[in-house]
Protein backbone atom coordinates (compact mmCIF):
# COMPACT_ATOMS: atom_id res chain seq x y z
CA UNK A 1 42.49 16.29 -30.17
CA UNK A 2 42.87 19.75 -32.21
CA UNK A 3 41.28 16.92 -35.48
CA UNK A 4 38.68 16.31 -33.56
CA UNK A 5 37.63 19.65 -32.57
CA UNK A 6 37.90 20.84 -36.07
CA UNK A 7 36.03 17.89 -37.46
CA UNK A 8 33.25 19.04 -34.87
CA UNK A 9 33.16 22.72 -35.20
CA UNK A 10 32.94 21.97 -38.99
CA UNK A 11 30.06 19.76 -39.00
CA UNK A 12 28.26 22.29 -36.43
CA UNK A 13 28.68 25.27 -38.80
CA UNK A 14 26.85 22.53 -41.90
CA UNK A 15 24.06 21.59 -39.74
CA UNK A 16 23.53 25.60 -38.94
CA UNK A 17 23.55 26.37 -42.47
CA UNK A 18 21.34 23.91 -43.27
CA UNK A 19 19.01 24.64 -40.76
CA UNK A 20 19.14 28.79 -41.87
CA UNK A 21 18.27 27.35 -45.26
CA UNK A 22 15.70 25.37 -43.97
CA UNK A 23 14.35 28.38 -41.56
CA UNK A 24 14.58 30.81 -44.62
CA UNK A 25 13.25 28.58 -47.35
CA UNK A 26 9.79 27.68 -44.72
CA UNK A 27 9.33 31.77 -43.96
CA UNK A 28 9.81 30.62 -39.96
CA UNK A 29 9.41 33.40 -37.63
CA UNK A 30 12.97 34.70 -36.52
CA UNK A 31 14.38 33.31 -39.52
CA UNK A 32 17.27 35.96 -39.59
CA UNK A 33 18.09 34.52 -35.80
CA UNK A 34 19.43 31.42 -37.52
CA UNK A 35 21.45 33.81 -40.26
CA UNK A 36 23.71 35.73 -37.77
CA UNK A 37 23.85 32.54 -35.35
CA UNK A 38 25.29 30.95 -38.17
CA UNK A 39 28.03 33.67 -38.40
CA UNK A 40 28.60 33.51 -35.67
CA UNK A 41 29.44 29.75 -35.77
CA UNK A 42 31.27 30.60 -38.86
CA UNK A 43 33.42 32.94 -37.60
CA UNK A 44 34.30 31.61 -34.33
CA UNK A 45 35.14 28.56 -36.92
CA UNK A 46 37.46 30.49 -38.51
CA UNK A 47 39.15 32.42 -35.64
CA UNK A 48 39.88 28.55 -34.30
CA UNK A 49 41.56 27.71 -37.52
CA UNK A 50 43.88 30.87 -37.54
CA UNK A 51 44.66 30.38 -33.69
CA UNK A 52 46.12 26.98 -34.14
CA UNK A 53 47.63 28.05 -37.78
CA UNK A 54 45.56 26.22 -40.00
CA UNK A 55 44.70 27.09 -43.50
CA UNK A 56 41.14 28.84 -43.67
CA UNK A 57 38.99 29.60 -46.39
CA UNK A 58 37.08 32.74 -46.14
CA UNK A 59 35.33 32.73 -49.26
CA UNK A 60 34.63 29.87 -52.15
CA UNK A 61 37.68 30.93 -54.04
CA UNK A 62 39.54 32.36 -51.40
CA UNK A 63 41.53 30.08 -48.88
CA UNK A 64 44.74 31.96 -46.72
CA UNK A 65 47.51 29.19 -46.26
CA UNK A 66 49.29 28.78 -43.16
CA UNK A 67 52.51 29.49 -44.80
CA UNK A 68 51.09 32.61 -45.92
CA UNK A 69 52.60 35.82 -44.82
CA UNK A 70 51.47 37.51 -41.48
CA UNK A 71 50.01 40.49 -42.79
CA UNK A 72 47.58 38.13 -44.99
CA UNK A 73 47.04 36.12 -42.50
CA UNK A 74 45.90 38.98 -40.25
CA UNK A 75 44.02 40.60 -42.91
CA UNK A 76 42.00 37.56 -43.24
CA UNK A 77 41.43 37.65 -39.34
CA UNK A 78 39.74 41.15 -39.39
CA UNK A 79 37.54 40.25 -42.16
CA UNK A 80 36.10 36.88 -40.27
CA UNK A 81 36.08 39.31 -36.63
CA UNK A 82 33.83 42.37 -39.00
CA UNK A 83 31.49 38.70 -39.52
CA UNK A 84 31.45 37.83 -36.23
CA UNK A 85 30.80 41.46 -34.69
CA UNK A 86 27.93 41.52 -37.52
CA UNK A 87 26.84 37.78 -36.18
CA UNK A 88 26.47 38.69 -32.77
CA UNK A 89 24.88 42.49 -33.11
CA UNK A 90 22.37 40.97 -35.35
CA UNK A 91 21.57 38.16 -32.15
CA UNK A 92 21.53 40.89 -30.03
CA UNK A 93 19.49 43.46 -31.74
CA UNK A 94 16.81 40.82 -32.49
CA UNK A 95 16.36 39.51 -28.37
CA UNK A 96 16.38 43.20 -27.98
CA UNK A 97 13.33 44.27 -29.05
């Protein structure tokens, strides 16, 4: 079940990244919409993955094991919740005006 989920929440987060590249590449109105929804798809990605002790990547290069100490680990989290809080004040701030 927990496969499955993370099979789907990862092919959500490709299909919004290529839809932001598709928004930004075409100039679309509210382009940046699809930018922090995509953070926010990435991060809530991520959060999932540390909940049920997964290993995440939060960069390219970077990926924090599941063995990996608890301060690491937690390290990691706060960088992926700064994303999300970015993600979802950039939603926000755009239906707000």
């Amino acid at each position: 079940m927990i496969e499955t989920f993370k099979k789907i929440s990862f092919i959500t987060v490709l299909i919004t990244m290529a839809v932001m590249f598709v928004f930004l590449l075409t100039d679309a109105p509210y382009a940046m919409i699809s930018v922090n929804v995509f953070l926010v798809l990435w991060s809530l990605d991520k959060v999932f993955l540390f909940y049920f002790n997964f290993d995440f990547g939060i960069a390219s290069q970077l990926k924090i094991k599941k063995d990996a100490p608890k301060i690491l680990r937690l390290l990691g989290l706060i960088f992926v919740l700064f994303v999300l809080y970015i993600g979802a004040k950039g939603i926000l701030e755009l239906f707000a005006t």
